[in-house]
Protein backbone atom coordinates (compact mmCIF):
# COMPACT_ATOMS: atom_id res chain seq x y z
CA UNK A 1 25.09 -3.68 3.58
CA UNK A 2 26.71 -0.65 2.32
CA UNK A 3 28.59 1.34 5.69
CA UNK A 4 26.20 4.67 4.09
CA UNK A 5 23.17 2.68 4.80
CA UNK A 6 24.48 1.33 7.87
CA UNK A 7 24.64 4.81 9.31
CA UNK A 8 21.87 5.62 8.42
CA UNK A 9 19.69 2.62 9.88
CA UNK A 10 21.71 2.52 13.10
CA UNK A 11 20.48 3.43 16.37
CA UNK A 12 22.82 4.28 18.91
CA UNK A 13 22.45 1.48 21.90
CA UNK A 14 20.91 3.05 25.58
CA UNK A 15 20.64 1.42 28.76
CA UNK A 16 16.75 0.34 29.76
CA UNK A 17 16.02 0.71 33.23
CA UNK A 18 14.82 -2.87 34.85
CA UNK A 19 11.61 -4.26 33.76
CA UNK A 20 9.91 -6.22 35.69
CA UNK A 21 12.81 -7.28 37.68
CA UNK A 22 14.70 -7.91 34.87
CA UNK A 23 18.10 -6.18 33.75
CA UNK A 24 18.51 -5.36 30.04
CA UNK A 25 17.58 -3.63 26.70
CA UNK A 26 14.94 -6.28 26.10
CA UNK A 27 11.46 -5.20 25.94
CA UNK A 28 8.34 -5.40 24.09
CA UNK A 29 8.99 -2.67 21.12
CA UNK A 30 4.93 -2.79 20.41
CA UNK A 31 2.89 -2.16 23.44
CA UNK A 32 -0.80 -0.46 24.56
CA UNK A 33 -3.18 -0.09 26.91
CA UNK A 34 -6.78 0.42 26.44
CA UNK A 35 -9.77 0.75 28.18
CA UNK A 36 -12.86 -0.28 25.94
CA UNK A 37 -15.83 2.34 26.40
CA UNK A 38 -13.14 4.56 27.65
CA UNK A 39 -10.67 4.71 24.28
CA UNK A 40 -9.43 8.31 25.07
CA UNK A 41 -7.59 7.05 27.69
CA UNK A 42 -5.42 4.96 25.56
CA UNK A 43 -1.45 4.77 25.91
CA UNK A 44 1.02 2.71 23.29
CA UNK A 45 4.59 2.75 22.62
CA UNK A 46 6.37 1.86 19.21
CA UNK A 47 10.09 1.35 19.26
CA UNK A 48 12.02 2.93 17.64
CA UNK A 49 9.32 5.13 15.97
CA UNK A 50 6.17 4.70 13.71
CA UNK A 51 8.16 5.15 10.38
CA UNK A 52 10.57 3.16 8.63
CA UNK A 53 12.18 5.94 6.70
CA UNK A 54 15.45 6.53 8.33
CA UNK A 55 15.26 10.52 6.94
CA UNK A 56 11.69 10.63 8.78
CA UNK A 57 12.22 12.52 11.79
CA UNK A 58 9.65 9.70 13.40
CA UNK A 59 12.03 6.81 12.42
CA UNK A 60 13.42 6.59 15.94
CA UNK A 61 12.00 10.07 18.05
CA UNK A 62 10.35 6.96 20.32
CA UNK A 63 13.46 5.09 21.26
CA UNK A 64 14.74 7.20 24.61
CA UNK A 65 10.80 7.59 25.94
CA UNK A 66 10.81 3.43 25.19
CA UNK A 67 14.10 2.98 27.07
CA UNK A 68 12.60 4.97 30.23
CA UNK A 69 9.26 3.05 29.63
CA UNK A 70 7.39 5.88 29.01
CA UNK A 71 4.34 5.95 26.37
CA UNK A 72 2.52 8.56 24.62
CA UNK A 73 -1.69 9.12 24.22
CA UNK A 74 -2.93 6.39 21.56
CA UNK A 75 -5.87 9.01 20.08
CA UNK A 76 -9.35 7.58 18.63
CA UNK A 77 -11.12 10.69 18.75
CA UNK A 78 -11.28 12.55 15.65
CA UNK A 79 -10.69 16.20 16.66
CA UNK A 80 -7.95 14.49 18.71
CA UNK A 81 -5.85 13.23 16.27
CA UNK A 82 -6.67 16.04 13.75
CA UNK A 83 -5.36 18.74 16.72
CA UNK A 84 -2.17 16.24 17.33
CA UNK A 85 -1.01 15.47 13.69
CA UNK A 86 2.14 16.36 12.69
CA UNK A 87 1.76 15.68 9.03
CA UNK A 88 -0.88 13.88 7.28
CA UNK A 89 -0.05 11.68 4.16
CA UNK A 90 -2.74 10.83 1.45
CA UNK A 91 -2.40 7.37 -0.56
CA UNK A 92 -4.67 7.32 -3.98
CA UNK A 93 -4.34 4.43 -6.63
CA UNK A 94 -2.53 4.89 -9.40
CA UNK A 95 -4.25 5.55 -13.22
């Protein structure tokens, strides 16, 4: 790999706080927690971030909350997500 891409994937390393009793940086880097009947009550974390663009500002904005354990709101209502979204991106077929 080319050291301009390197940079550019690269994450710089942070200590994790224990989990569950155990020292480290390992962790699950896909987690949620749902309550069916009850969805707006949702919480998830995706480390490093939900894209895998390195020039998207969400390629890792979820890595320090995920080192601290935090999570953030996993929306299913509509007017939810619509009042959250910070960019919305339409796919059509080609032709």
């Amino acid at each position: 790999m080319d050291p301009h891409t390197r940079r550019a994937i690269d994450i710089e390393p942070e200590e994790r706080k224990p989990v569950n009793n155990t020292v480290g940086d390992l962790g699950a880097s896909w987690r949620y927690v749902a309550e069916p009947g009850n969805w707006d009550t949702a919480v998830a974390m995706n480390n490093p971030g939900q894209s895998g663009d390195p020039e998207s500002p969400f390629y890792e904005n979820l890595f320090l909350p995920w080192t601290r354990d935090e999570t953030f709101p996993l929306l299913f209502d509509r007017a939810q997500i619509t009042e959250n979204a910070a960019l919305r991106i339409r796919l059509e077929p080609a032709g």
